[in-house]
PDB file of N, CA and C in Angstrom:
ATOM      1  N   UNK A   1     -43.964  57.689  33.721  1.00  0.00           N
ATOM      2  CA  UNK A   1     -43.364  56.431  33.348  1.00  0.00           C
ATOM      3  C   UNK A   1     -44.143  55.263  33.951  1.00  0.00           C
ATOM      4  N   UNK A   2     -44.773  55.033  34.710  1.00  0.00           N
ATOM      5  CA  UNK A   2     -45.526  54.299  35.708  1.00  0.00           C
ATOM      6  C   UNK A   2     -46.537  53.809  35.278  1.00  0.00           C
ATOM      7  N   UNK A   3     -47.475  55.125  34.855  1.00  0.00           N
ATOM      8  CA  UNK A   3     -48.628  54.567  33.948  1.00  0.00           C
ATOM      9  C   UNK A   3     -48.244  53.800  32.680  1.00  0.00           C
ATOM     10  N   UNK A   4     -47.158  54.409  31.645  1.00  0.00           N
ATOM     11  CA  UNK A   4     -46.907  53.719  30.694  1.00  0.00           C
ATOM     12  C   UNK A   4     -46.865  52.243  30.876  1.00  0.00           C
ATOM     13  N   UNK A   5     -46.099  51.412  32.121  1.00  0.00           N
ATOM     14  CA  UNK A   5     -46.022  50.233  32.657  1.00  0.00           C
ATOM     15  C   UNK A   5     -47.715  49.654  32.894  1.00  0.00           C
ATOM     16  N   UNK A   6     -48.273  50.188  33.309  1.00  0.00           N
ATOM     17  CA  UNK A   6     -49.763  50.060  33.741  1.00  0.00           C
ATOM     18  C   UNK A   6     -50.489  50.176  33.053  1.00  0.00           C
ATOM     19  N   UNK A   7     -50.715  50.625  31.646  1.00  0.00           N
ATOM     20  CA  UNK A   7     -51.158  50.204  30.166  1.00  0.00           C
ATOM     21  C   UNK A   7     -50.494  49.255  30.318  1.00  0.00           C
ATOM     22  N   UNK A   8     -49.849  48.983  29.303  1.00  0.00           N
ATOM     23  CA  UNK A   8     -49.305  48.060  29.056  1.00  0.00           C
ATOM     24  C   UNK A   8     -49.323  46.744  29.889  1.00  0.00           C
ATOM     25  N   UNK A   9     -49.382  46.426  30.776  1.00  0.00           N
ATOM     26  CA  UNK A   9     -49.903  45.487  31.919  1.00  0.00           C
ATOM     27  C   UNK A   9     -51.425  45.389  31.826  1.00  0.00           C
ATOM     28  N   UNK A  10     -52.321  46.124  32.003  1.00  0.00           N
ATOM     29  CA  UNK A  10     -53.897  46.291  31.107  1.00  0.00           C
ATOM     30  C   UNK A  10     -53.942  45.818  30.262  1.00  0.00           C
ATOM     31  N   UNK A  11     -52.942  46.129  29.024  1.00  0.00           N
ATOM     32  CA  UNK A  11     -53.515  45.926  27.735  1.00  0.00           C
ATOM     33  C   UNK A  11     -53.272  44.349  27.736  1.00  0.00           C
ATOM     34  N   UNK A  12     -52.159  43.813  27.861  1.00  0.00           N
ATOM     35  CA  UNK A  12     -51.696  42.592  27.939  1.00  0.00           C
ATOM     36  C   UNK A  12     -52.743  41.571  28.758  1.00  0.00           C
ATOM     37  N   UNK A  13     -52.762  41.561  29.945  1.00  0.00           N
ATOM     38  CA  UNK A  13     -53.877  40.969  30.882  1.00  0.00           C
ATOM     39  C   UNK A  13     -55.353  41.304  30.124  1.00  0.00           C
ATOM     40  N   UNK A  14     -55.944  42.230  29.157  1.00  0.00           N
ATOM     41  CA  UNK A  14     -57.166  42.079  28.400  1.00  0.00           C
ATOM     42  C   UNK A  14     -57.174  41.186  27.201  1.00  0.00           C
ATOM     43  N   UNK A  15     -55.367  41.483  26.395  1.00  0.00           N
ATOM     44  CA  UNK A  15     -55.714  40.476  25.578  1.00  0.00           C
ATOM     45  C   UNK A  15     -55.766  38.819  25.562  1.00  0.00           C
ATOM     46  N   UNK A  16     -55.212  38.390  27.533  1.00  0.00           N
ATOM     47  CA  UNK A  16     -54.924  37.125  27.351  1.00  0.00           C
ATOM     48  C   UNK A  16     -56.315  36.870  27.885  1.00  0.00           C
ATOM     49  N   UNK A  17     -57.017  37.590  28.596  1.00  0.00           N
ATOM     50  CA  UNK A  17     -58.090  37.429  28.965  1.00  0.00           C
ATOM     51  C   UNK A  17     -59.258  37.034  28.031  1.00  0.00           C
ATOM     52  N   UNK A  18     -59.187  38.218  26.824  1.00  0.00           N
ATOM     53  CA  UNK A  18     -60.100  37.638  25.621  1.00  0.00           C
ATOM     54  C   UNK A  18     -60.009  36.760  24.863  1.00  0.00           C
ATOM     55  N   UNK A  19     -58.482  36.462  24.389  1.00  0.00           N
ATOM     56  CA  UNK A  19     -58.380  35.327  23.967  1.00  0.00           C
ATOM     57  C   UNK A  19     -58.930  33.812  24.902  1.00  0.00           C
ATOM     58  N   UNK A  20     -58.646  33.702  26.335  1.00  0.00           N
ATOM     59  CA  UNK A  20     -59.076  32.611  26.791  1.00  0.00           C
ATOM     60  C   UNK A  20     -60.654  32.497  26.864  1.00  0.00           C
ATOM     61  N   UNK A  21     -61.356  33.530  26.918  1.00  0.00           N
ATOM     62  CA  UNK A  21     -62.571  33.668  26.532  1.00  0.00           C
ATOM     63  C   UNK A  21     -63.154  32.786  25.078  1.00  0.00           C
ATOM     64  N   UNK A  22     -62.412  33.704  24.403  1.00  0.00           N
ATOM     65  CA  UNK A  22     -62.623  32.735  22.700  1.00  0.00           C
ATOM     66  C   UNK A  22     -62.382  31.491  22.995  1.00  0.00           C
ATOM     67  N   UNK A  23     -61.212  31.114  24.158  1.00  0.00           N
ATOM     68  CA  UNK A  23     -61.113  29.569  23.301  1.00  0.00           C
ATOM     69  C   UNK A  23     -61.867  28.705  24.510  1.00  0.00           C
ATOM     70  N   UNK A  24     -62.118  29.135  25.255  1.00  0.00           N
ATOM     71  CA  UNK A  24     -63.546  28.489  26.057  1.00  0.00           C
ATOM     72  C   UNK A  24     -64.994  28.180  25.012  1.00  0.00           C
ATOM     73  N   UNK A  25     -65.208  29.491  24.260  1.00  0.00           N
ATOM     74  CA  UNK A  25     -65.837  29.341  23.157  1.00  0.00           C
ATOM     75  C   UNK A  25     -65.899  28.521  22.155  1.00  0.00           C
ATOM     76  N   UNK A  26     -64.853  28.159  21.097  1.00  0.00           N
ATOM     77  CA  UNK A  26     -64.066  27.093  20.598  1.00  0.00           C
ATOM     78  C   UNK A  26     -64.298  26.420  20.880  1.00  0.00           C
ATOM     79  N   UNK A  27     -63.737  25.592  22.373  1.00  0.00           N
ATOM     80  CA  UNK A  27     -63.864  24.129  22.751  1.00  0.00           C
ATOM     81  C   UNK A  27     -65.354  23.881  22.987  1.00  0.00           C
ATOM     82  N   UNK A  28     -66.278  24.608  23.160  1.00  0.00           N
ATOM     83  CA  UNK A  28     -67.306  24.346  23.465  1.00  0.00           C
ATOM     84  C   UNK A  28     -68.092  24.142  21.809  1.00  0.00           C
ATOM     85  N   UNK A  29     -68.043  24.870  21.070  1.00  0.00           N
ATOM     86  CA  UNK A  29     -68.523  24.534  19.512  1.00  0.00           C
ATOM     87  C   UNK A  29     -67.875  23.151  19.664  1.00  0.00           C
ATOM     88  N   UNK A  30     -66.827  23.296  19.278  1.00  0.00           N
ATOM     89  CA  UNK A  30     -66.083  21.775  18.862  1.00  0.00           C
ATOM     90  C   UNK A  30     -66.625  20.588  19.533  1.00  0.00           C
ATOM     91  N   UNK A  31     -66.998  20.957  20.574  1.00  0.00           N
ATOM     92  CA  UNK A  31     -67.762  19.673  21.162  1.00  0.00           C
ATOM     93  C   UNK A  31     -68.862  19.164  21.395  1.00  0.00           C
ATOM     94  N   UNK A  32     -69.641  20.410  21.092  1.00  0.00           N
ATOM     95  CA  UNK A  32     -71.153  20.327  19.975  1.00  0.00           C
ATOM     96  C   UNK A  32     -70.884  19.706  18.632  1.00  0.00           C
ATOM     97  N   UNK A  33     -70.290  20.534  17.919  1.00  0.00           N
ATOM     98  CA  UNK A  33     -69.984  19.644  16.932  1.00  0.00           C
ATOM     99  C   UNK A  33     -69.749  18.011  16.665  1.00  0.00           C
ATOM    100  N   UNK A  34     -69.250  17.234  17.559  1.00  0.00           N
ATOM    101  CA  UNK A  34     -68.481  15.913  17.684  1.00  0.00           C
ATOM    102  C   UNK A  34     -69.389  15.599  18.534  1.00  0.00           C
ATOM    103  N   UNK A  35     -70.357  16.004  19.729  1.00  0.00           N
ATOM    104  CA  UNK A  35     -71.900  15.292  19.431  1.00  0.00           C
ATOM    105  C   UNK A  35     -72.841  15.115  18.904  1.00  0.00           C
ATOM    106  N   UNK A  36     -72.919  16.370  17.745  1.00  0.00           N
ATOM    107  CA  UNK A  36     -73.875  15.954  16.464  1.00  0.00           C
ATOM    108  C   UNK A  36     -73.236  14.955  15.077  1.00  0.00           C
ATOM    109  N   UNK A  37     -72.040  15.224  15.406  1.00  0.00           N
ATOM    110  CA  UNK A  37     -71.484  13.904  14.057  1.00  0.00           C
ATOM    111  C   UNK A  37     -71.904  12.613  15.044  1.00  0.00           C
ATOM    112  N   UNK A  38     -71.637  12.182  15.967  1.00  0.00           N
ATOM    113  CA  UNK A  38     -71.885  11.393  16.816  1.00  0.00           C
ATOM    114  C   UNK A  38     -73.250  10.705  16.547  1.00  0.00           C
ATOM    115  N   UNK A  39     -73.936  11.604  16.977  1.00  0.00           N
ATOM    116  CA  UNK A  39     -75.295  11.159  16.451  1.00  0.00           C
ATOM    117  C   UNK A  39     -75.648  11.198  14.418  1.00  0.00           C
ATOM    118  N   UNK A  40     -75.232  11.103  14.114  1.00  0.00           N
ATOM    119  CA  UNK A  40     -75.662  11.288  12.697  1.00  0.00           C
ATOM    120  C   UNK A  40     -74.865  10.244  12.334  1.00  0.00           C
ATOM    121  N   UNK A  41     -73.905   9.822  12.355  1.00  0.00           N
ATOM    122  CA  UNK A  41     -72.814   8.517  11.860  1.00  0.00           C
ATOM    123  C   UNK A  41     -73.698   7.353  12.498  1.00  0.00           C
ATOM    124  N   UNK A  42     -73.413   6.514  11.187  1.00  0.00           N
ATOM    125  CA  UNK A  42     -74.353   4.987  11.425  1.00  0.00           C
ATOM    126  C   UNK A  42     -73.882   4.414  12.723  1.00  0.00           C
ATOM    127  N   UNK A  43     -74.591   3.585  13.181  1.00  0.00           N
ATOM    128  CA  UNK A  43     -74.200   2.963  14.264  1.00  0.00           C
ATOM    129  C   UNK A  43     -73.571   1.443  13.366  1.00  0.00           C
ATOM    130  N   UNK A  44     -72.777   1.071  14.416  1.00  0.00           N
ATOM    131  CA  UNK A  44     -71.945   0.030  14.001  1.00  0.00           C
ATOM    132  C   UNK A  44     -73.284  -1.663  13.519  1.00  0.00           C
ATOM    133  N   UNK A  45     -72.625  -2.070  12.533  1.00  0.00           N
ATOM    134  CA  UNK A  45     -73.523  -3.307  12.403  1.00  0.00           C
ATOM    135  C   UNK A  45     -73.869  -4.125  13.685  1.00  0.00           C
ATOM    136  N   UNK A  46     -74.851  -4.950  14.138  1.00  0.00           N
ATOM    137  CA  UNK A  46     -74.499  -6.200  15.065  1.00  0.00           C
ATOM    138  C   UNK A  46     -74.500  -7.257  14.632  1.00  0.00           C
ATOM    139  N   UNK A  47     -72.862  -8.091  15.164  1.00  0.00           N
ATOM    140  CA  UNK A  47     -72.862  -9.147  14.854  1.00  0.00           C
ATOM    141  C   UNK A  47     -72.825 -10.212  15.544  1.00  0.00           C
ATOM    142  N   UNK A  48     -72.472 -11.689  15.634  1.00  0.00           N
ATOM    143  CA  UNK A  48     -72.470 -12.266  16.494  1.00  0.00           C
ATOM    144  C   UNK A  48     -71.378 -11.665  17.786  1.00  0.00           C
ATOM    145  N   UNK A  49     -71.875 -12.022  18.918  1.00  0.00           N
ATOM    146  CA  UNK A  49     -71.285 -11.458  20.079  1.00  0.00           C
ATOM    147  C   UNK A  49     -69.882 -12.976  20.474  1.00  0.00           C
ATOM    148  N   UNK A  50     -68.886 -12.398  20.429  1.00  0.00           N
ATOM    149  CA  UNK A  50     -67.766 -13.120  20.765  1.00  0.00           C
ATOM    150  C   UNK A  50     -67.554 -13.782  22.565  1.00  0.00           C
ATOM    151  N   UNK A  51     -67.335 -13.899  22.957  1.00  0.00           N
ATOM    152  CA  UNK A  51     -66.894 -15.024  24.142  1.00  0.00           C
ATOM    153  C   UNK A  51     -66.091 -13.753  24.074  1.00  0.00           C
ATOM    154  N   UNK A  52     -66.085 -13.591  26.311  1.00  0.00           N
ATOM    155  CA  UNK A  52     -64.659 -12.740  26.634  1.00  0.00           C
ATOM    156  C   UNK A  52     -63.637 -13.381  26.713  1.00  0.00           C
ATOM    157  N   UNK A  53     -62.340 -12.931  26.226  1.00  0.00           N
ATOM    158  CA  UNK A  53     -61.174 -13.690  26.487  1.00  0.00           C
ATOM    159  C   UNK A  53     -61.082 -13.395  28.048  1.00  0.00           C
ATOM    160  N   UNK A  54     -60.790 -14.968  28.636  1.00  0.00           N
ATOM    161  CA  UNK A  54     -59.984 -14.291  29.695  1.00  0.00           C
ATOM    162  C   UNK A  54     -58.842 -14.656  29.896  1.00  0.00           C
ATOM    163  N   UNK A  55     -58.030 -14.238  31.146  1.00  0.00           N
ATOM    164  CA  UNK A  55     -56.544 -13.888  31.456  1.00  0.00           C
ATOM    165  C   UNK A  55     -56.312 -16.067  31.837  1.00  0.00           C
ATOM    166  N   UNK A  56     -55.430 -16.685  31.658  1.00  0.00           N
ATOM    167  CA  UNK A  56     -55.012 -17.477  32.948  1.00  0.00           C
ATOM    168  C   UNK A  56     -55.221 -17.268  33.665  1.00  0.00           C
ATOM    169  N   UNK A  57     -55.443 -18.625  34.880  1.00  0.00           N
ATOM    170  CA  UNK A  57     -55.266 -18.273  35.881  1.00  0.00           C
ATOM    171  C   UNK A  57     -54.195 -18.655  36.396  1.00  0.00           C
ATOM    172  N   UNK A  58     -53.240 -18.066  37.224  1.00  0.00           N
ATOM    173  CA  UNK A  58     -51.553 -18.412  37.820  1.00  0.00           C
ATOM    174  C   UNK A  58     -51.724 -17.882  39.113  1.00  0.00           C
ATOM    175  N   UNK A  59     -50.726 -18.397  39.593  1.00  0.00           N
ATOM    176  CA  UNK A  59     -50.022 -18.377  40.818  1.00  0.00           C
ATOM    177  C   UNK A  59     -49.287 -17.155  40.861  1.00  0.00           C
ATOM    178  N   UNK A  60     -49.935 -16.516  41.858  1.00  0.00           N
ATOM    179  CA  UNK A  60     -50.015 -14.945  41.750  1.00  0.00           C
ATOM    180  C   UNK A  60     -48.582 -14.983  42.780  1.00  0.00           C
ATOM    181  N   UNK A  61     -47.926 -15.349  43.835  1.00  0.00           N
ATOM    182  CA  UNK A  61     -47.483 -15.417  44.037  1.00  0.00           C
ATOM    183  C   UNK A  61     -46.234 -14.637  44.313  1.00  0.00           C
ATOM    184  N   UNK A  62     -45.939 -15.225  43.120  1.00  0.00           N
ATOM    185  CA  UNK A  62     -44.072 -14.738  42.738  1.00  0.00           C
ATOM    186  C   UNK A  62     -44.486 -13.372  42.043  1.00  0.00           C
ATOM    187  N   UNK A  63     -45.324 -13.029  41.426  1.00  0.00           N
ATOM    188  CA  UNK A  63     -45.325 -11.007  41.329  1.00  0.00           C
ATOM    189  C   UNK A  63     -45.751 -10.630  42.713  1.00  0.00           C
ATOM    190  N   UNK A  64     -46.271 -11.251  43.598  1.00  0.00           N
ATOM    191  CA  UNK A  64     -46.353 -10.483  44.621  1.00  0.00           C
ATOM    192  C   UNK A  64     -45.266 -10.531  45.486  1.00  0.00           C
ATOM    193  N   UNK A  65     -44.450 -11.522  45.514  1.00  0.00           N
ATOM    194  CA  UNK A  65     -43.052 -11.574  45.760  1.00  0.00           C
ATOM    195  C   UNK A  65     -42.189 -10.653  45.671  1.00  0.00           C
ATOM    196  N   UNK A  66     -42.069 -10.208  43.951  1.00  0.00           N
ATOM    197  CA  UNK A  66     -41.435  -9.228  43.357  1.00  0.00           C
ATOM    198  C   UNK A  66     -41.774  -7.951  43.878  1.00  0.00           C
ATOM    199  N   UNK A  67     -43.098  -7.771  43.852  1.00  0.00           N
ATOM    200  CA  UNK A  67     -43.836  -6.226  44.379  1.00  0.00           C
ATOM    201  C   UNK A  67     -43.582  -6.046  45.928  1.00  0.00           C
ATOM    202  N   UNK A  68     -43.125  -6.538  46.625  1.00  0.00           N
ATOM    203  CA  UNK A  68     -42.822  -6.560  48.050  1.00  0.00           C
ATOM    204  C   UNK A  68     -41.409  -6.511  48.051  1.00  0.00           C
ATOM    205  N   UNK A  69     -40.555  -7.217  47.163  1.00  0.00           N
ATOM    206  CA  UNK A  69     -38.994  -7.160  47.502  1.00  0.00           C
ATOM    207  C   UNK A  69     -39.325  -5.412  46.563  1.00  0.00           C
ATOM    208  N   UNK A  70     -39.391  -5.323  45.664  1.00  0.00           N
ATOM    209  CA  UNK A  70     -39.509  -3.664  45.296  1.00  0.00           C
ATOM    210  C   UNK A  70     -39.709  -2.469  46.275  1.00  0.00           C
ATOM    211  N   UNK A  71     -41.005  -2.948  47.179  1.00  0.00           N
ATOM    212  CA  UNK A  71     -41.533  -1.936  48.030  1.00  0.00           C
ATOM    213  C   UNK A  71     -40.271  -2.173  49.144  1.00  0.00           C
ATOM    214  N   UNK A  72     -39.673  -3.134  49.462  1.00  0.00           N
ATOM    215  CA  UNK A  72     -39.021  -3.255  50.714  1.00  0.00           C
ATOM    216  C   UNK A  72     -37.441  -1.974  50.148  1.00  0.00           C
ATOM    217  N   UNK A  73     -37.209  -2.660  48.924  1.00  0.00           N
ATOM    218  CA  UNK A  73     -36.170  -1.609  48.519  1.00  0.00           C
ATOM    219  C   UNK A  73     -36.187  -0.456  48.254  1.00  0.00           C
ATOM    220  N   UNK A  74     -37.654   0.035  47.865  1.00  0.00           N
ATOM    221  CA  UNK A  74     -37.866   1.306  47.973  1.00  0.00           C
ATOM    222  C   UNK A  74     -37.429   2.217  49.590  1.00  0.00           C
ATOM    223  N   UNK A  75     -38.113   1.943  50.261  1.00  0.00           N
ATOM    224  CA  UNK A  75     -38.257   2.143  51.443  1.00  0.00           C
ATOM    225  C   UNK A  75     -37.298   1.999  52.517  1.00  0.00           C
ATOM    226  N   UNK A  76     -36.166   1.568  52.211  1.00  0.00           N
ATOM    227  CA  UNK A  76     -34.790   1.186  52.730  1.00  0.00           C
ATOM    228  C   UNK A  76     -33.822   2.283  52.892  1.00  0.00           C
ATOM    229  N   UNK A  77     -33.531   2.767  54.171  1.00  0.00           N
ATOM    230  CA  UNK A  77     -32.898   3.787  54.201  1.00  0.00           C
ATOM    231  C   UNK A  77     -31.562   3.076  54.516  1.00  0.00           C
ATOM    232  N   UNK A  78     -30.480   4.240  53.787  1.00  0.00           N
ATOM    233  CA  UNK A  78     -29.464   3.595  53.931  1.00  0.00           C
ATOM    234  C   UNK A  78     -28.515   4.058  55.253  1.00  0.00           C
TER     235      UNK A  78
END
């Protein structure tokens, strides 16, 4: 009865084994693949180059306010 358990534990542990094998395989095509489309797809037109948006500038302040009354309440044992 023992061995029967011990196949079966073999057989199982070979097939998850080969399967993860294959799909190590798999991901590795697939990602050959999607660097040769990569290279073969046109490259994008160039056009005029845009100005970066940037953020405002504000008074940082009061979120750091907020982020400190947060951390203080975190940290507050009762």
């Amino acid at each position: 009865m023992l061995t029967f358990g011990l196949t079966v534990s073999l057989i199982g542990m070979g097939v998850v084994f080969v399967a993860l094998v294959l799909l190590v395989y798999i991901i590795r095509a697939i990602s050959r693949l999607a660097v040769l489309y990569e290279k073969s797809s046109a490259p994008p037109k160039v056009g005029a180059a845009k100005a970066p948006v940037r953020a405002p500038e504000e008074d940082d302040g009061e979120i750091l306010a907020v982020i400190t009354a947060a951390l203080a309440a975190h940290t507050r044992k009762p």
